[in-house]
N, C-alpha and C. Protein backbone atom coordinates (compact mmCIF):
# COMPACT_ATOMS: atom_id res chain seq x y z
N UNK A 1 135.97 116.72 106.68
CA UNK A 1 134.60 116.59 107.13
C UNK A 1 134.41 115.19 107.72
N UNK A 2 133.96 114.93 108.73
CA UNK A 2 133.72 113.79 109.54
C UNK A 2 132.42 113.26 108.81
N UNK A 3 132.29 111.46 109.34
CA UNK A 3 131.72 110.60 108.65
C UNK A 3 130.35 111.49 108.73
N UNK A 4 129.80 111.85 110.36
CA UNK A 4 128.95 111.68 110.84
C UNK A 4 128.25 112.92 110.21
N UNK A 5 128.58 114.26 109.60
CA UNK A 5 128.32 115.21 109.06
C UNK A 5 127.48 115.17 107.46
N UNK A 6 128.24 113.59 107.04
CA UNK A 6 127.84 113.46 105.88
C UNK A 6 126.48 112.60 105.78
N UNK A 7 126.29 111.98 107.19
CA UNK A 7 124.59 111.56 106.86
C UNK A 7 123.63 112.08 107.35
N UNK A 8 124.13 113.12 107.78
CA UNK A 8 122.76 114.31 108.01
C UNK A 8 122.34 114.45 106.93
N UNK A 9 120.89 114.56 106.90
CA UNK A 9 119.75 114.97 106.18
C UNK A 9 119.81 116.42 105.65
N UNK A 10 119.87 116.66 104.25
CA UNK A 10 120.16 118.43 104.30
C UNK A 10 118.52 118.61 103.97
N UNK A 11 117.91 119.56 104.36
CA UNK A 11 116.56 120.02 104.03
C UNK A 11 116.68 121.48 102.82
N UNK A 12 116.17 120.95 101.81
CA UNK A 12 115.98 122.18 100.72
C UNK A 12 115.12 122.61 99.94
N UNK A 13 114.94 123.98 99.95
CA UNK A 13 113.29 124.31 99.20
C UNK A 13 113.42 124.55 98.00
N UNK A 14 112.89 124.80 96.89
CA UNK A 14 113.08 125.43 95.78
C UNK A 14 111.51 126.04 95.65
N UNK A 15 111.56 126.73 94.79
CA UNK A 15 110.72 127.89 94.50
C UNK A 15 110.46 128.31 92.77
N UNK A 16 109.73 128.55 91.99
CA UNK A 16 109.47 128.68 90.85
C UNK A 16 108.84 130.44 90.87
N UNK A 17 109.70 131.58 90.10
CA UNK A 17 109.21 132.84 89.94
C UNK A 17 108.89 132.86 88.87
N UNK A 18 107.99 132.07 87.68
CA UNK A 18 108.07 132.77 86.71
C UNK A 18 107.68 134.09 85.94
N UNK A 19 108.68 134.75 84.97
CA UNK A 19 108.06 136.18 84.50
C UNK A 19 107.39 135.79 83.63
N UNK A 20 105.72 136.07 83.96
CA UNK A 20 104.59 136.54 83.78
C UNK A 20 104.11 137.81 82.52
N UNK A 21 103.24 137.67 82.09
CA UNK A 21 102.54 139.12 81.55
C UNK A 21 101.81 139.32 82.33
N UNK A 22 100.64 140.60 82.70
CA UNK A 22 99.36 140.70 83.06
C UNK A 22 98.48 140.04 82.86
N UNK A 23 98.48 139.18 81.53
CA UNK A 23 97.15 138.08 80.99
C UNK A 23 97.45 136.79 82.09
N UNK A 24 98.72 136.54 81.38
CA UNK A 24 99.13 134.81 82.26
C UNK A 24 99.10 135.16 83.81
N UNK A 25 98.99 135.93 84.60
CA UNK A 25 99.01 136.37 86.02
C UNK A 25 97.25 136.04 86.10
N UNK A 26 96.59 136.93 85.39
CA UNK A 26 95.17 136.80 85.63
C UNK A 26 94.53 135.50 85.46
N UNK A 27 95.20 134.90 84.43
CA UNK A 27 94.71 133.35 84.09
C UNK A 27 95.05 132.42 85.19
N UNK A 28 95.99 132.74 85.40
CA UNK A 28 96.69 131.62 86.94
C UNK A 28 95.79 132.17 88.18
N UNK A 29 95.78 133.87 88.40
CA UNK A 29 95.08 133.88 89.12
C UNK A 29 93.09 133.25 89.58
N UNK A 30 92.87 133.60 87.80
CA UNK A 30 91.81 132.87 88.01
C UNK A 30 91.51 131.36 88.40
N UNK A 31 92.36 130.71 87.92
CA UNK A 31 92.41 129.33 88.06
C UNK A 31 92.66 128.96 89.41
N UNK A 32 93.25 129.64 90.16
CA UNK A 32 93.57 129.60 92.01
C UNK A 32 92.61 129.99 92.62
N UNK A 33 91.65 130.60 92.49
CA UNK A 33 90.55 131.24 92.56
C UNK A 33 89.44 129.90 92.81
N UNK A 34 89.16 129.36 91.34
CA UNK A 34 88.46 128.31 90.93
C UNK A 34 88.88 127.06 91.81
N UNK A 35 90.09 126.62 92.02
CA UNK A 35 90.74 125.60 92.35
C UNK A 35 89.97 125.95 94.06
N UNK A 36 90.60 126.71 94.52
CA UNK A 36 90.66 127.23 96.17
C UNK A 36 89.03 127.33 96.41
N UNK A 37 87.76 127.60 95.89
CA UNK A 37 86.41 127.36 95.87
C UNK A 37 86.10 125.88 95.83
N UNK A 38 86.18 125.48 94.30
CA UNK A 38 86.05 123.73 94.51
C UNK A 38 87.15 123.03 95.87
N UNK A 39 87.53 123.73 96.37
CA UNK A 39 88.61 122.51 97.25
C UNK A 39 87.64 122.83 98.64
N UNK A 40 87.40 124.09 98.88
CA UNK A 40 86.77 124.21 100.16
C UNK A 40 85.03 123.67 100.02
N UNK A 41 84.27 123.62 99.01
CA UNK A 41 83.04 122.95 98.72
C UNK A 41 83.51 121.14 99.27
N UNK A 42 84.47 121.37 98.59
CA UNK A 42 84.67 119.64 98.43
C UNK A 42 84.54 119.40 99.70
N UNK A 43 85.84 119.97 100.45
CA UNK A 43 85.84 119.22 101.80
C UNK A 43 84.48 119.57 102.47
N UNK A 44 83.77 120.64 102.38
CA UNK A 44 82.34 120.70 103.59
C UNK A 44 81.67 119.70 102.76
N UNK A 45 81.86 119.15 101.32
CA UNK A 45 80.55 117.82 101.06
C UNK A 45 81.76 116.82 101.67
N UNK A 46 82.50 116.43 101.75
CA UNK A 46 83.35 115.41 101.99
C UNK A 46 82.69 115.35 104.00
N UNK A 47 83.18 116.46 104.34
CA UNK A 47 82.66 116.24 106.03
C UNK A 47 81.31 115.86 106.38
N UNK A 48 79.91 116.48 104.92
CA UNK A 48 79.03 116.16 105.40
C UNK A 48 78.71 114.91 104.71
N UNK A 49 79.45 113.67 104.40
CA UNK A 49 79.50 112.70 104.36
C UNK A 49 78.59 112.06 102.73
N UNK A 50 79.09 112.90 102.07
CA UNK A 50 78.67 112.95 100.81
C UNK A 50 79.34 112.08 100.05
N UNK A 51 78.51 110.80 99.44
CA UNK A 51 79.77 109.90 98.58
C UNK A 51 80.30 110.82 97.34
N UNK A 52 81.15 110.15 97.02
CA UNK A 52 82.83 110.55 96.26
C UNK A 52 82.24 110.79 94.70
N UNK A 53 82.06 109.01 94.75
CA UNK A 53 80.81 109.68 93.06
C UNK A 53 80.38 110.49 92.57
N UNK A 54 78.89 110.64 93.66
CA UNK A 54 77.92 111.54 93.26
C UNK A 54 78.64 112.79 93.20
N UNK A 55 80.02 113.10 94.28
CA UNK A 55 80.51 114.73 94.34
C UNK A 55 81.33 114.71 92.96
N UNK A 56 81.79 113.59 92.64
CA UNK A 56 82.59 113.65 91.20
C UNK A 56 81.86 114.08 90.04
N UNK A 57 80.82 113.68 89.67
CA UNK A 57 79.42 114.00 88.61
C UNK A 57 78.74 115.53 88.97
N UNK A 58 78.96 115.53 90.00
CA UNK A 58 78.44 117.09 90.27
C UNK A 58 79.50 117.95 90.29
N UNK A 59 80.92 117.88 90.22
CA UNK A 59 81.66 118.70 90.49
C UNK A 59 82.19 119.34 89.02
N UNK A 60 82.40 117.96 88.31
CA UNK A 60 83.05 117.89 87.28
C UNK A 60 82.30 119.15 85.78
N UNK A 61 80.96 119.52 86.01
CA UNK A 61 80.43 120.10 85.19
C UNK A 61 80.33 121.47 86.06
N UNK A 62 80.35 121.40 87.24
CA UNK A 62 79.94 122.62 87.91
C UNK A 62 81.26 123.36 87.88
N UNK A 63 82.30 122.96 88.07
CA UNK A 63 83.61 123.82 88.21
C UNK A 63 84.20 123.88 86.75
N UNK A 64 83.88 123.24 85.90
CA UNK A 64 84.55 123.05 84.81
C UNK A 64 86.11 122.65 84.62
N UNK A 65 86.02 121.28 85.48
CA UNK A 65 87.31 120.34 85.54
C UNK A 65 87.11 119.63 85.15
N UNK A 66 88.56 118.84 85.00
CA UNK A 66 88.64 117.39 84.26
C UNK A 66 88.34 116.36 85.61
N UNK A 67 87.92 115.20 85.17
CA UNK A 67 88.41 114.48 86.21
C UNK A 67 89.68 114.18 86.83
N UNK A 68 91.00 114.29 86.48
CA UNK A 68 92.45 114.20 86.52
C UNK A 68 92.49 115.32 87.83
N UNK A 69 91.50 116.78 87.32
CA UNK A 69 91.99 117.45 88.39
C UNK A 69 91.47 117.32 89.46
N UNK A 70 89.88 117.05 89.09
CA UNK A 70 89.09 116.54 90.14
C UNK A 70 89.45 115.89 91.75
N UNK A 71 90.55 114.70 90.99
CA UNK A 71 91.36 113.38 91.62
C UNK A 71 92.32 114.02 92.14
N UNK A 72 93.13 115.11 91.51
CA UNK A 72 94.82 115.31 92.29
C UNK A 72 93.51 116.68 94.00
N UNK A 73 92.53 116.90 93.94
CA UNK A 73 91.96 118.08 94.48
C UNK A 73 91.43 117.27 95.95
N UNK A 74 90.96 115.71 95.14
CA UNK A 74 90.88 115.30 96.45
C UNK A 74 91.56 114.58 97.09
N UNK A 75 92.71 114.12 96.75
CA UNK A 75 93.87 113.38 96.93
C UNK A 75 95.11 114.34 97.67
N UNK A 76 94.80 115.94 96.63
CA UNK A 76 95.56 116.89 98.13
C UNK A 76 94.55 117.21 99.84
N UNK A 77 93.59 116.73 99.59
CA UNK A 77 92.71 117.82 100.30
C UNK A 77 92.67 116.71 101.26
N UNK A 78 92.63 114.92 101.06
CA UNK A 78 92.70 113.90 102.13
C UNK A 78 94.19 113.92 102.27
N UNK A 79 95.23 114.51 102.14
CA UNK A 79 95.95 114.46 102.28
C UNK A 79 96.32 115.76 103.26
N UNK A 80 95.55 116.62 103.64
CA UNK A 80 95.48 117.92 104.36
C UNK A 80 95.09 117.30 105.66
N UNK A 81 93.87 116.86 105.30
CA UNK A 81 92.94 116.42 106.20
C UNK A 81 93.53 115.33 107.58
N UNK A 82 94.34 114.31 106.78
CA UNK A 82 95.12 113.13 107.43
C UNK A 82 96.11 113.96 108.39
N UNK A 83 96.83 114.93 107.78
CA UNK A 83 98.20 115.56 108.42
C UNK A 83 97.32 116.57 109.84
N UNK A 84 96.40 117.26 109.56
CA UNK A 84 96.13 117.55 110.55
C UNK A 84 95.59 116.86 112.22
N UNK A 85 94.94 115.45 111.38
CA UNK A 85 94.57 114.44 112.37
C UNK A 85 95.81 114.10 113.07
N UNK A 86 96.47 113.75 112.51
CA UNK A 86 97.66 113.29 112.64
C UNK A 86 98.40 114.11 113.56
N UNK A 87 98.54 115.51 113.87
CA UNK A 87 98.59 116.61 114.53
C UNK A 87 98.46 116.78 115.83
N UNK A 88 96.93 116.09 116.05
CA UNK A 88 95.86 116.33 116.92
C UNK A 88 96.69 115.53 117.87
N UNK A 89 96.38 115.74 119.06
CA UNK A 89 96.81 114.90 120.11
C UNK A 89 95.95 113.86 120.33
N UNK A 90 96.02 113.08 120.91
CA UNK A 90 95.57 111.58 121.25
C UNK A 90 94.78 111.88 122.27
């Protein structure tokens, strides 16, 4: 194998199937459910220029999250947001 083969970049996915019951399916499902609602609220208060705070105090009792998740929800969701800008042409 030549040098030059070995500093290519290999790209690899992995994937998690776990076997499930019917309960733990519904529980995850619910929770994706919950998650995928608060994320799309967030961002239309986030666009309509809603401080971070006030959406944190209102979110946190209304969805029934922690703050931890609160934080990773908007930390993926500016992180959505950036990649698509980023996208956009100039």
């Amino acid at each position: 194998m030549k040098l030059s083969e070995w500093a290519k970049p290999q790209v690899r996915t992995y994937q998690t199937r776990p076997d499930l019951t019917p309960e733990q399916t519904a529980i995850l499902d619910a929770y994706a459910n919950l998650y995928g609602k608060a994320e799309r609220r967030l961002f239309a208060a986030i666009q309509a220029g809603d401080a971070l705070n006030d959406l944190k105090r209102e979110f946190l009792p209304k969805f029934d999250i922690t703050a931890r998740q609160f934080n990773a929800m908007r930390i993926g969701l500016e992180g959505k947001i950036d990649a698509i800008k980023e996208r956009r042409p100039n």
